[in-house]
Protein backbone atom coordinates (compact mmCIF):
# COMPACT_ATOMS: atom_id res chain seq x y z
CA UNK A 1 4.42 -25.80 7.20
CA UNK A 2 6.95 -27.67 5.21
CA UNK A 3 7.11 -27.07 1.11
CA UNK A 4 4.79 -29.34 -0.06
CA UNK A 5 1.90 -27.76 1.76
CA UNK A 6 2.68 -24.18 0.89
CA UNK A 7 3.27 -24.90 -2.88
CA UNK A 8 -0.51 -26.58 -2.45
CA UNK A 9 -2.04 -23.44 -0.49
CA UNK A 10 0.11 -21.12 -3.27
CA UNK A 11 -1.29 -23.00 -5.84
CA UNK A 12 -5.11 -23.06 -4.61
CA UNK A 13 -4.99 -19.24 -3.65
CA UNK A 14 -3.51 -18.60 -7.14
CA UNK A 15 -6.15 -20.81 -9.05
CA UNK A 16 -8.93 -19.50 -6.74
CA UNK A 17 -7.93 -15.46 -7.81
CA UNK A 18 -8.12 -16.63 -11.39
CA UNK A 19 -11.01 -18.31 -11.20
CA UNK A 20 -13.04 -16.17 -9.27
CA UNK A 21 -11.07 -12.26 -8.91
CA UNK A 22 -14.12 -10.49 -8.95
CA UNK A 23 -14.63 -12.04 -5.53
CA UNK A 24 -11.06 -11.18 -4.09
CA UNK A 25 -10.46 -8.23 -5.43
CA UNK A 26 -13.70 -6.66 -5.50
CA UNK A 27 -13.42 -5.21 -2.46
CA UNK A 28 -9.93 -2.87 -3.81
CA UNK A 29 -11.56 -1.24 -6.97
CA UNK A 30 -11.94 2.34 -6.67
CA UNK A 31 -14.93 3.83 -4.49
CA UNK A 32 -15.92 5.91 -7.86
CA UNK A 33 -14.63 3.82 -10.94
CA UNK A 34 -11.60 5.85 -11.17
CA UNK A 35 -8.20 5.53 -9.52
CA UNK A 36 -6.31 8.17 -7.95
CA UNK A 37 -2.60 9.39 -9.10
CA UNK A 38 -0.99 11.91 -6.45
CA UNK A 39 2.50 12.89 -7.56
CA UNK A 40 4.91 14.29 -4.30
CA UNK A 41 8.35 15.43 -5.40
CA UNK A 42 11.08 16.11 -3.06
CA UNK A 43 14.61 16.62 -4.59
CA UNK A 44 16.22 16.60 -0.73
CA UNK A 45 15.43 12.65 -0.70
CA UNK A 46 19.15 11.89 -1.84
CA UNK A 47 22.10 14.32 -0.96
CA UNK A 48 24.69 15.51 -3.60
CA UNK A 49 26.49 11.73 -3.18
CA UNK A 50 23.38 10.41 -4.18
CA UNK A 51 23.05 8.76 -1.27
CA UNK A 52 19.34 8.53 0.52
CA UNK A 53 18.11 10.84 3.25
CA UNK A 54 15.81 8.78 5.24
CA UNK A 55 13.90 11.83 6.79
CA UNK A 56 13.20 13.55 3.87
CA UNK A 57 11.37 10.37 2.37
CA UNK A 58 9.69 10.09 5.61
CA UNK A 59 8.47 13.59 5.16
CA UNK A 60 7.36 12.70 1.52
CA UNK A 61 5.67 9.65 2.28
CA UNK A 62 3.67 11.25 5.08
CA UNK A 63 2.74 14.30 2.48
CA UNK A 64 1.76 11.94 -0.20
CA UNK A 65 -0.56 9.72 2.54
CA UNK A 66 -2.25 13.25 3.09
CA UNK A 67 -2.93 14.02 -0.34
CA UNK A 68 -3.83 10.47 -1.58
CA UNK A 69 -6.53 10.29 1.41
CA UNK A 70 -7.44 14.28 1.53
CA UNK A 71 -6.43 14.27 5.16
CA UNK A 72 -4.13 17.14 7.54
CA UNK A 73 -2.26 14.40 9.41
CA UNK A 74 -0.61 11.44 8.44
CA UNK A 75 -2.84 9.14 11.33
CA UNK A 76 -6.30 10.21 9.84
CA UNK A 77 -4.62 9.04 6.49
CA UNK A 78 -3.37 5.64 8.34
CA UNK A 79 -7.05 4.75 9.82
CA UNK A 80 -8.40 5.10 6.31
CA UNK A 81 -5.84 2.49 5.09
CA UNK A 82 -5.18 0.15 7.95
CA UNK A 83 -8.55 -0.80 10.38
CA UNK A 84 -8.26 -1.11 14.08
CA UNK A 85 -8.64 -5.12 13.60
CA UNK A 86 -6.15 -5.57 11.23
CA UNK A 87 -2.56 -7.51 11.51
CA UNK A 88 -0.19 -5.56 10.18
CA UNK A 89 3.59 -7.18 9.75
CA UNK A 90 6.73 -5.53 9.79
């Protein structure tokens, strides 16, 4: 794809969500009209240097998946996000 075609498919996806966003983002309104704010707080995420501590914000990411999706393990919380059929890139 050189630039010319992906300004044009940036610029059609762009025009198409204004035009139409009920039909895009439908789909990620909240289940119950109301969004959901968890709040996990974990002062061991950057050691006196201030620098981070990579597994304890793994540890508070995987509590805050469980609480924002009501789950006891980090997977259940993953299914509910990411389905078997989708492409996920890292």
């Amino acid at each position: 794809m050189n630039r010319r075609n992906f300004i044009k498919t940036a610029g059609l996806a762009v025009a198409g969500l204004y035009l139409r966003p009920d039909q895009w983002l439908g789909s990620l309104s909240a289940q119950e009209g109301r969004s959901r704010v968890v709040v996990v707080l974990n002062k061991k995420m950057r050691d006196k240097n201030g620098l981070i501590n990579s597994l304890e914000v793994q540890r508070t990411l995987h509590e805050l998946l469980k609480k924002l999706f009501k789950t006891d393990s980090t997977q259940a919380a993953l299914r509910q996000l990411i389905k078997p059929t989708d492409l996920v890139g890292i």
